[in-house]
PDB file of N, CA and C in Angstrom:
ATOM      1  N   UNK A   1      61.434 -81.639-159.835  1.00  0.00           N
ATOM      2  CA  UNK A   1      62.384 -81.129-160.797  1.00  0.00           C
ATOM      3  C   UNK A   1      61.808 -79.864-161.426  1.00  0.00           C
ATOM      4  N   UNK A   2      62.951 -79.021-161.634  1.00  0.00           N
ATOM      5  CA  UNK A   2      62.053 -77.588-162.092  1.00  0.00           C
ATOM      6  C   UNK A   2      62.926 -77.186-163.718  1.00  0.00           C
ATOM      7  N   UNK A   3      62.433 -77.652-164.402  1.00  0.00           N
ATOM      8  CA  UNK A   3      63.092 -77.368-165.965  1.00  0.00           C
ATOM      9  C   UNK A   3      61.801 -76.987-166.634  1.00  0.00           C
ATOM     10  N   UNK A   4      62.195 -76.053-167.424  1.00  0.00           N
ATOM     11  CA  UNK A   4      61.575 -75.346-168.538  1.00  0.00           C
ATOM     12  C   UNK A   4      62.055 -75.288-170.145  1.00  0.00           C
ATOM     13  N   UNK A   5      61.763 -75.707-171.227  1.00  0.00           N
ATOM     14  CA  UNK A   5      61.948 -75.308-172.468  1.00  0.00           C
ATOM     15  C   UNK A   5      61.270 -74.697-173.412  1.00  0.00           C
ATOM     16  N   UNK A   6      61.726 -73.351-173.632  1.00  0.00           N
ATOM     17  CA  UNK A   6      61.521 -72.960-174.390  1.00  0.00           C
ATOM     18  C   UNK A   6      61.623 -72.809-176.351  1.00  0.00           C
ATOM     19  N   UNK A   7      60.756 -72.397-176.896  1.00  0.00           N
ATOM     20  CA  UNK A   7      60.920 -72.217-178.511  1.00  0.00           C
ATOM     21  C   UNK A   7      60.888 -70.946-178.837  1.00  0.00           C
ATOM     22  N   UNK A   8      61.398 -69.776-179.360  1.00  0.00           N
ATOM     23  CA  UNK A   8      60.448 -68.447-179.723  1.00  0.00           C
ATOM     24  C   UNK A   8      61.546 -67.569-180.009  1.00  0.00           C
ATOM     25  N   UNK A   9      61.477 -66.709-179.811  1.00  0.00           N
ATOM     26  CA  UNK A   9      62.239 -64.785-180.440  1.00  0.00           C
ATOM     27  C   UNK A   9      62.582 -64.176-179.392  1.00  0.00           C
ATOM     28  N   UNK A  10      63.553 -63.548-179.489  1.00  0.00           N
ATOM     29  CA  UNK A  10      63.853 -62.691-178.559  1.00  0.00           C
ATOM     30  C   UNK A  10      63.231 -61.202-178.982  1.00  0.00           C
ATOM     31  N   UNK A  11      62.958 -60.653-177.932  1.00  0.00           N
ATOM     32  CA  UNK A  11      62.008 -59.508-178.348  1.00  0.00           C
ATOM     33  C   UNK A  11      62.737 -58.032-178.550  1.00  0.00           C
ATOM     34  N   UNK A  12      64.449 -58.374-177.593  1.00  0.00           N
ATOM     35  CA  UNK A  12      64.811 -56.693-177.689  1.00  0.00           C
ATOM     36  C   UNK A  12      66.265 -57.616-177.697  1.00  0.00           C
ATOM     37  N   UNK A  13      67.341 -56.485-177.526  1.00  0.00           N
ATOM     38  CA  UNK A  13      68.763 -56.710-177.458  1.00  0.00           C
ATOM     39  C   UNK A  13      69.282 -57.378-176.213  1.00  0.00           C
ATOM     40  N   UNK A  14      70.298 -58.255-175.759  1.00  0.00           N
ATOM     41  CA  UNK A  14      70.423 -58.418-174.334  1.00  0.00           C
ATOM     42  C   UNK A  14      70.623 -57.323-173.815  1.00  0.00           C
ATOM     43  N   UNK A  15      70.371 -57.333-172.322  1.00  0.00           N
ATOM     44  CA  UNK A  15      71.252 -55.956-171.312  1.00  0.00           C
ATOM     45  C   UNK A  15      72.435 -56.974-170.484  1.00  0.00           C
ATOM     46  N   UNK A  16      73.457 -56.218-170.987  1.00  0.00           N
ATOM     47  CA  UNK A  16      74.276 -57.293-169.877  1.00  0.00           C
ATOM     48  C   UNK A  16      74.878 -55.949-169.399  1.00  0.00           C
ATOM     49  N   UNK A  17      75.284 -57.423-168.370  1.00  0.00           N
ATOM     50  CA  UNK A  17      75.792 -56.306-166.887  1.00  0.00           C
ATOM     51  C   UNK A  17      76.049 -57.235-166.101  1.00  0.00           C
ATOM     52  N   UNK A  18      77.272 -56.325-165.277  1.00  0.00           N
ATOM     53  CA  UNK A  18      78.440 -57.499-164.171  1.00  0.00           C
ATOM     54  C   UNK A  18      77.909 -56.964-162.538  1.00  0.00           C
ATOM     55  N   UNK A  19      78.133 -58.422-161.959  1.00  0.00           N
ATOM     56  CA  UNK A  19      77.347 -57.811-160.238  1.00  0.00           C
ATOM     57  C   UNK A  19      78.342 -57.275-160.215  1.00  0.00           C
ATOM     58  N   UNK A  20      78.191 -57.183-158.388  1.00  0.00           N
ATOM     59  CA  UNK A  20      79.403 -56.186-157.976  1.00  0.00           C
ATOM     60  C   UNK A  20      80.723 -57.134-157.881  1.00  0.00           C
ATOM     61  N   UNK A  21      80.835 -58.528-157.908  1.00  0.00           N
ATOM     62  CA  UNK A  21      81.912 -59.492-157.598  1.00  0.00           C
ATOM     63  C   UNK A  21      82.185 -59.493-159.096  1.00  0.00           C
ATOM     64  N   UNK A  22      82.175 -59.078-160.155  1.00  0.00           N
ATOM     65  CA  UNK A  22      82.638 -59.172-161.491  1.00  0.00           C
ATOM     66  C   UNK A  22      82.120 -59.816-162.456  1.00  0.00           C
ATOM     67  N   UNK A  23      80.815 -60.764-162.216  1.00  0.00           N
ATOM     68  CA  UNK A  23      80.300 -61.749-162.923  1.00  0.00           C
ATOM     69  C   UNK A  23      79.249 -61.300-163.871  1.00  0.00           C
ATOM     70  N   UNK A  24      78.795 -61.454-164.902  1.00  0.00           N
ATOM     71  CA  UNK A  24      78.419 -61.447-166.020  1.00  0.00           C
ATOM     72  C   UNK A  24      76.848 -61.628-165.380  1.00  0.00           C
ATOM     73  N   UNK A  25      75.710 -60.853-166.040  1.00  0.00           N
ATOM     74  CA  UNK A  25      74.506 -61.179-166.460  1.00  0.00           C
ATOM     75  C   UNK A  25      73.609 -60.804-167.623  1.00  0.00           C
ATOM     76  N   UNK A  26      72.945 -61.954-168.256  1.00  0.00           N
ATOM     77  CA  UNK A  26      72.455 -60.618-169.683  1.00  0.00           C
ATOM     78  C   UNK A  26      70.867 -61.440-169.376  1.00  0.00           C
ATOM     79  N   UNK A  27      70.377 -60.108-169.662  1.00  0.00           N
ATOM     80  CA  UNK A  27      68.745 -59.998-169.516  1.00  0.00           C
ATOM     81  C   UNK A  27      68.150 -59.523-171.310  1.00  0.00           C
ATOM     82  N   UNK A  28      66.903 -60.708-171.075  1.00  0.00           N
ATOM     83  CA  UNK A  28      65.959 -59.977-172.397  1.00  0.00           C
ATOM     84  C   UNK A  28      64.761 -60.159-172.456  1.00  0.00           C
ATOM     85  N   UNK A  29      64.043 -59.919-173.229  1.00  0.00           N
ATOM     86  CA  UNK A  29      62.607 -60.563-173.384  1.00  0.00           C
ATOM     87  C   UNK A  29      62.619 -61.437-174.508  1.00  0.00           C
ATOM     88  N   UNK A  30      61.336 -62.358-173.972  1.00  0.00           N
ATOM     89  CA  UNK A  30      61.639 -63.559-174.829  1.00  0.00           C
ATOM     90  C   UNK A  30      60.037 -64.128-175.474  1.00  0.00           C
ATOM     91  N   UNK A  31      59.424 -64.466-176.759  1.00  0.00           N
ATOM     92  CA  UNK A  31      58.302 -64.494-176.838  1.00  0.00           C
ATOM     93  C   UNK A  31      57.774 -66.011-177.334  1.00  0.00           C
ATOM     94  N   UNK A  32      57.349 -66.434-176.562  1.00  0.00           N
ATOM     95  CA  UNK A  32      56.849 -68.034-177.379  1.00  0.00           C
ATOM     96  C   UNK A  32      55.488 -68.042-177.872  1.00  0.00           C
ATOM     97  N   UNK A  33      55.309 -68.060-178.680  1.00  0.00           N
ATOM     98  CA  UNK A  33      53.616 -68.396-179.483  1.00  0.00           C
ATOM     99  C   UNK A  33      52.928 -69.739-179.636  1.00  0.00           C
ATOM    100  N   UNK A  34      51.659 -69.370-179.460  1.00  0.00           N
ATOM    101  CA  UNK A  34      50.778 -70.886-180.141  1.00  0.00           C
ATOM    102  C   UNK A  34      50.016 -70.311-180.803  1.00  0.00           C
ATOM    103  N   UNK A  35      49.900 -71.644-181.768  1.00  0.00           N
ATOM    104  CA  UNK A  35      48.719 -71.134-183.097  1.00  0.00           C
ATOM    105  C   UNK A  35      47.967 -72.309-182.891  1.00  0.00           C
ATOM    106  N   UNK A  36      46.720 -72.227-183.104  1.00  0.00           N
ATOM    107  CA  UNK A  36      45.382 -73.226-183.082  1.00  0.00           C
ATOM    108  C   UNK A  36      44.451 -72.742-184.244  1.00  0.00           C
ATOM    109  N   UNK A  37      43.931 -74.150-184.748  1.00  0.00           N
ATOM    110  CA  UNK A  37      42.295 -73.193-185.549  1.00  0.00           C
ATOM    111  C   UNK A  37      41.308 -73.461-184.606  1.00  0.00           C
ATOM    112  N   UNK A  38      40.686 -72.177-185.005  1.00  0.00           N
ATOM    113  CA  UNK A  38      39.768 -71.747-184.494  1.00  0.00           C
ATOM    114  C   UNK A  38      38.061 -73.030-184.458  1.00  0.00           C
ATOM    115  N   UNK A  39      37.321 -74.497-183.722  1.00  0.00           N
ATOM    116  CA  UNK A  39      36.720 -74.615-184.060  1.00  0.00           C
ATOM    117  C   UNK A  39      35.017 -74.439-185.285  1.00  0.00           C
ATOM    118  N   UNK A  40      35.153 -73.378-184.273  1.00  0.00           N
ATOM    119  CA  UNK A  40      33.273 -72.739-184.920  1.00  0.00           C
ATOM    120  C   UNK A  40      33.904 -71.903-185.953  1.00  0.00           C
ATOM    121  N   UNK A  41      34.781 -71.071-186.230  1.00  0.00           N
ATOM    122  CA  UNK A  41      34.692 -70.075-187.240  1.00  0.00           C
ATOM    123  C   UNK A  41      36.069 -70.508-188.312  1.00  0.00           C
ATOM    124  N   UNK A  42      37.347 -71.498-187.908  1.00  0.00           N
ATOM    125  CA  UNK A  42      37.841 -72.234-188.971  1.00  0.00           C
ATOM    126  C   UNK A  42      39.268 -71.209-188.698  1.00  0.00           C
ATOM    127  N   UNK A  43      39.532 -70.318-188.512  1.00  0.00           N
ATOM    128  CA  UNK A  43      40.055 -69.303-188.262  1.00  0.00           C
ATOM    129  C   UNK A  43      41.250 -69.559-187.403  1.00  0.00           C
ATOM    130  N   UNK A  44      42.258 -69.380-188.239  1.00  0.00           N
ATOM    131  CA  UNK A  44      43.713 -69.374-187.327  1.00  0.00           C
ATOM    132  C   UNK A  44      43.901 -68.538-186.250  1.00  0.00           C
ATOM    133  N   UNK A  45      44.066 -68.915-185.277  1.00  0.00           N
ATOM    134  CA  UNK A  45      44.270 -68.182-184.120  1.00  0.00           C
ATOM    135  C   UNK A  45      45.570 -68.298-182.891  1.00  0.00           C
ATOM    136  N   UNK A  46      46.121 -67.375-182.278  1.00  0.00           N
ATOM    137  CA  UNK A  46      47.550 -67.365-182.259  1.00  0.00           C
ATOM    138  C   UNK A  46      47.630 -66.537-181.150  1.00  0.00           C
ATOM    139  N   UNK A  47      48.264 -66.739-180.148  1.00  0.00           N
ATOM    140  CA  UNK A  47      48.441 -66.224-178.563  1.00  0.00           C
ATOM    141  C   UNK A  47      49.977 -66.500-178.093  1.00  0.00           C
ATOM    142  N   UNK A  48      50.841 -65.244-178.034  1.00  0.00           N
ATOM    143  CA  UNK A  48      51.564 -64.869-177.569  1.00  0.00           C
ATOM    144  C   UNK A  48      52.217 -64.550-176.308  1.00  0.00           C
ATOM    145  N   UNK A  49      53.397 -65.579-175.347  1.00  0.00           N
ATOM    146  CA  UNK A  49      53.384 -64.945-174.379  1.00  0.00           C
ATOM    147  C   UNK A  49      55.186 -64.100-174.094  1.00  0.00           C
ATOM    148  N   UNK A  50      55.165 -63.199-172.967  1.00  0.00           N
ATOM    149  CA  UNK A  50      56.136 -62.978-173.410  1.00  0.00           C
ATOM    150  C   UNK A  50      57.252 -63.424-171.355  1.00  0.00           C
ATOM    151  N   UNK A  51      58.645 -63.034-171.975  1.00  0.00           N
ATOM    152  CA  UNK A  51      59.159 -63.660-170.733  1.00  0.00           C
ATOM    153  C   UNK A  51      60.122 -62.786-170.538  1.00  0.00           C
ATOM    154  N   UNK A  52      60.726 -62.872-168.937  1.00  0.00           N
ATOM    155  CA  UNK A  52      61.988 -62.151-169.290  1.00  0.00           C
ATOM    156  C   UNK A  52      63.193 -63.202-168.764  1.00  0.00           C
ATOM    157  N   UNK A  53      63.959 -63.519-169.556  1.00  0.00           N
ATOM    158  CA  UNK A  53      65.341 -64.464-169.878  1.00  0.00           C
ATOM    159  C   UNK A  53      66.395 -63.283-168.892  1.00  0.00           C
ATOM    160  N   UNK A  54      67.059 -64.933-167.681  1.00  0.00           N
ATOM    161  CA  UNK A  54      68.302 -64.222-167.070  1.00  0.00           C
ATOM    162  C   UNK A  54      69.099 -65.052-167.729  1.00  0.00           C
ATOM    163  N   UNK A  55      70.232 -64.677-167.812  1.00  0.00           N
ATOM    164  CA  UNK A  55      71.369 -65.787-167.718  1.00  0.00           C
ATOM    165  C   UNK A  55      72.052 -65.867-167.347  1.00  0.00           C
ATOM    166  N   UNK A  56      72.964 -66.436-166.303  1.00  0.00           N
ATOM    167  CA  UNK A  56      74.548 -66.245-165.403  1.00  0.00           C
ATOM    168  C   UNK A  56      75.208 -67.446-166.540  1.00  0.00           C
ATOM    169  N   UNK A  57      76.446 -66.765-166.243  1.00  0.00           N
ATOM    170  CA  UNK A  57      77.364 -67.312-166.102  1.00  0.00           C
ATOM    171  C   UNK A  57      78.210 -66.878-167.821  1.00  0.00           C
ATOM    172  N   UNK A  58      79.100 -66.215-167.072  1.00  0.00           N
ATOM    173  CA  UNK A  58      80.508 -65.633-168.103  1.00  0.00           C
ATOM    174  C   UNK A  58      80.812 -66.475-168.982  1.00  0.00           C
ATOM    175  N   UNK A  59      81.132 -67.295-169.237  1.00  0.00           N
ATOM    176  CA  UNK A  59      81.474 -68.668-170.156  1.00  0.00           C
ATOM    177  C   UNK A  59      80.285 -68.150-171.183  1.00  0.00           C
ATOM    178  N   UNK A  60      79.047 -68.398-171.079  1.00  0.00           N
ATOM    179  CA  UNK A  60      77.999 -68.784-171.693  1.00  0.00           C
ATOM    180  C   UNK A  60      77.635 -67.345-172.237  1.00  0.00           C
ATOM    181  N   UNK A  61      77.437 -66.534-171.849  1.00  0.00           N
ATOM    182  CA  UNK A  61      77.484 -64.977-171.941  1.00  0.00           C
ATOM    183  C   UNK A  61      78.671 -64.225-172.914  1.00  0.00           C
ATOM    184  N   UNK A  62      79.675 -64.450-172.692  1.00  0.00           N
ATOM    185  CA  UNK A  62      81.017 -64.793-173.809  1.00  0.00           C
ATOM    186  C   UNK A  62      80.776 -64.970-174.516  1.00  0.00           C
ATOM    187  N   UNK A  63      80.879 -66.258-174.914  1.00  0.00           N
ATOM    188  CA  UNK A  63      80.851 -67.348-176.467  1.00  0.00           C
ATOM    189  C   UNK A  63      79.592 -66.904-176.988  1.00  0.00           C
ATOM    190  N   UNK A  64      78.089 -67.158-176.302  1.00  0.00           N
ATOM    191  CA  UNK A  64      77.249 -67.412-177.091  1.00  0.00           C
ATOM    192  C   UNK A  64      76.216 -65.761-177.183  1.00  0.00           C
ATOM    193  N   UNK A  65      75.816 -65.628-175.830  1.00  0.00           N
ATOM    194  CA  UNK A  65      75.077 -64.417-175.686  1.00  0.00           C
ATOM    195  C   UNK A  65      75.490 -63.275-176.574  1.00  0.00           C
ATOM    196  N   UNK A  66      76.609 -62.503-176.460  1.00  0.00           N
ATOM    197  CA  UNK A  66      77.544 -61.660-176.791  1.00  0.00           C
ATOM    198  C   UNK A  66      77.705 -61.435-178.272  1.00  0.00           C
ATOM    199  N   UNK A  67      78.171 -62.703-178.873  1.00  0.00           N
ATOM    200  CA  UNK A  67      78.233 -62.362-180.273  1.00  0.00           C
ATOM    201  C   UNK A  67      76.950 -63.011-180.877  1.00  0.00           C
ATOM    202  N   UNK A  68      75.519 -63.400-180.448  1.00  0.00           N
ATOM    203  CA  UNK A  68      74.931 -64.084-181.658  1.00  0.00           C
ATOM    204  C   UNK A  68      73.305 -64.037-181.425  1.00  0.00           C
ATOM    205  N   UNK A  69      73.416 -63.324-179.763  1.00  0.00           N
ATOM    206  CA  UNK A  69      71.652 -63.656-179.720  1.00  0.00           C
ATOM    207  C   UNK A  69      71.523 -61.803-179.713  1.00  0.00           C
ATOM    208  N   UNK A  70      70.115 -61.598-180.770  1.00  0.00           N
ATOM    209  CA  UNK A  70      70.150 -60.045-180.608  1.00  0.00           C
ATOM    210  C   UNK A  70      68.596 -60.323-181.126  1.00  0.00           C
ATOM    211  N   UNK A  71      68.123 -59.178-181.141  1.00  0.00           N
ATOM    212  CA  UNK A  71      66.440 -59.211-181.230  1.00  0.00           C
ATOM    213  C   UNK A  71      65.688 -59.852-182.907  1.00  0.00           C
ATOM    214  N   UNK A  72      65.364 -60.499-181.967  1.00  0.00           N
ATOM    215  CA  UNK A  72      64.642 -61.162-183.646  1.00  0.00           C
ATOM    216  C   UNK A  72      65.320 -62.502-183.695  1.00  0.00           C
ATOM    217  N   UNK A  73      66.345 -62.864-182.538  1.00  0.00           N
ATOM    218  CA  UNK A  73      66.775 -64.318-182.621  1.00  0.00           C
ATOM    219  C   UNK A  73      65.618 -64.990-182.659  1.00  0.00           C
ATOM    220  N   UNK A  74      66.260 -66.501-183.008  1.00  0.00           N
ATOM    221  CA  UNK A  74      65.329 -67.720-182.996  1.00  0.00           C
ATOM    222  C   UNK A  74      65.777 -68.458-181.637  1.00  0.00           C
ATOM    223  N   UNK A  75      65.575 -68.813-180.003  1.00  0.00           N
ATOM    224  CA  UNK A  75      66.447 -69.807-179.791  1.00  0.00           C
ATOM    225  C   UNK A  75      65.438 -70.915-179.162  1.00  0.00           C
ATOM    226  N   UNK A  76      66.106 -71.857-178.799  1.00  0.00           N
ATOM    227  CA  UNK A  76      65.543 -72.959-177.751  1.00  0.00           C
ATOM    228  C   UNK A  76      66.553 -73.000-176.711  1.00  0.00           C
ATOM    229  N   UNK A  77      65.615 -72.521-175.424  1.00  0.00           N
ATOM    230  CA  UNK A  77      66.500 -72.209-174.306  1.00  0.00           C
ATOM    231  C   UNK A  77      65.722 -73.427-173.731  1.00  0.00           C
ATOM    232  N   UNK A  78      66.849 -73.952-172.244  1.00  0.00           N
ATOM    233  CA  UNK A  78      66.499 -74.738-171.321  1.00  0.00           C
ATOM    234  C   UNK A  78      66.759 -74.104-170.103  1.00  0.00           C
ATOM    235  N   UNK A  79      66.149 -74.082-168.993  1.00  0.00           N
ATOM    236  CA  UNK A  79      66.532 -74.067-167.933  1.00  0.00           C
ATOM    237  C   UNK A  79      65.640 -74.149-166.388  1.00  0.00           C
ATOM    238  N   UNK A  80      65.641 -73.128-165.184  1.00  0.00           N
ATOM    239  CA  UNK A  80      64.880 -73.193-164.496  1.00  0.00           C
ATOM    240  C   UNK A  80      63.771 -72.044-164.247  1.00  0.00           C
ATOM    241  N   UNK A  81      62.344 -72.584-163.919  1.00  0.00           N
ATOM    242  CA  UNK A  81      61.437 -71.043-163.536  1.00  0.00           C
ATOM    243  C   UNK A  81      61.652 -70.517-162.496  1.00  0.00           C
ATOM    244  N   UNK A  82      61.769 -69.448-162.670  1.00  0.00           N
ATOM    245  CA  UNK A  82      62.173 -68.999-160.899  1.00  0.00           C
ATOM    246  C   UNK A  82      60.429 -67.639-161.379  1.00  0.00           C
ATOM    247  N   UNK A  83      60.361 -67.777-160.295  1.00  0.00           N
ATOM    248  CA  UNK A  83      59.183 -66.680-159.642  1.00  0.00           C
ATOM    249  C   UNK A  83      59.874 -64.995-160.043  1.00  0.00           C
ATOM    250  N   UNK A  84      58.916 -64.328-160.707  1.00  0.00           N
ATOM    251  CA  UNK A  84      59.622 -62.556-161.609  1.00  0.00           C
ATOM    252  C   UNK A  84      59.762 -61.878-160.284  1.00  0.00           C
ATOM    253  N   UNK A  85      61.140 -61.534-159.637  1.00  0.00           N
ATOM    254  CA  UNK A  85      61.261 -60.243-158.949  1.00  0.00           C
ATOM    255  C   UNK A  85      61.697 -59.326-159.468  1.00  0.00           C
ATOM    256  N   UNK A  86      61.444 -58.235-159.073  1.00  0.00           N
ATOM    257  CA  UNK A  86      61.414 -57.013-159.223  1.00  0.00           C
ATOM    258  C   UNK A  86      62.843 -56.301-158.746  1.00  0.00           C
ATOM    259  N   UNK A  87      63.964 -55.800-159.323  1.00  0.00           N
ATOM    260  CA  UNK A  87      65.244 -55.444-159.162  1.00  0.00           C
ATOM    261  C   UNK A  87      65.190 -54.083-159.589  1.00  0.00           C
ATOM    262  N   UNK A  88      65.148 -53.027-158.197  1.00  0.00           N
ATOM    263  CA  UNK A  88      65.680 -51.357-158.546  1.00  0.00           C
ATOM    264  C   UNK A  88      66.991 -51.321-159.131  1.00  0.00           C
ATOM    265  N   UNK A  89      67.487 -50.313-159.870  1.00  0.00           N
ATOM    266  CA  UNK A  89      68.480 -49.774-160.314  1.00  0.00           C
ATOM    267  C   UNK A  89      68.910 -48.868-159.448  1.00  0.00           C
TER     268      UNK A  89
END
């Protein structure tokens, strides 16, 4: 089974954009953090990673993407990891 959940911020605005068959995609970056103390020195310490979020599907992109996720959101996303390719413009 391949599911992922995420906690964290979105880092920039979506980019959306329709393939060539008409369908909806919005792209962003996405940042989840951990904080730990530090054993030996007591010291809060905090490591950042960052991601880049696809999303299909028009319905979902509509309602939710569109009007409510913009940089500096909070969300908890679910879904699948797929391996980062690389897409020319």
């Amino acid at each position: 089974m391949n599911r992922v959940t995420l906690l964290g911020n979105v880092g920039r605005d979506p980019d959306i954009r329709s393939t060539k068959s008409g369908a909806k995609v919005a792209t962003f970056s996405f940042a989840t953090s951990e904080k730990w103390r530090d054993r030996t020195t007591g010291e809060t310490r905090e490591k950042t990673e960052w991601h880049q979020v696809v999303i299909f599907g028009d319905g979902l992109i509509t309602s939710i993407v569109e009007p409510y996720v913009k940089k500096g959101s909070r969300l908890f996303l679910e879904g699948q990891l797929r391996p980062a390719m690389h897409v020319r413009d």
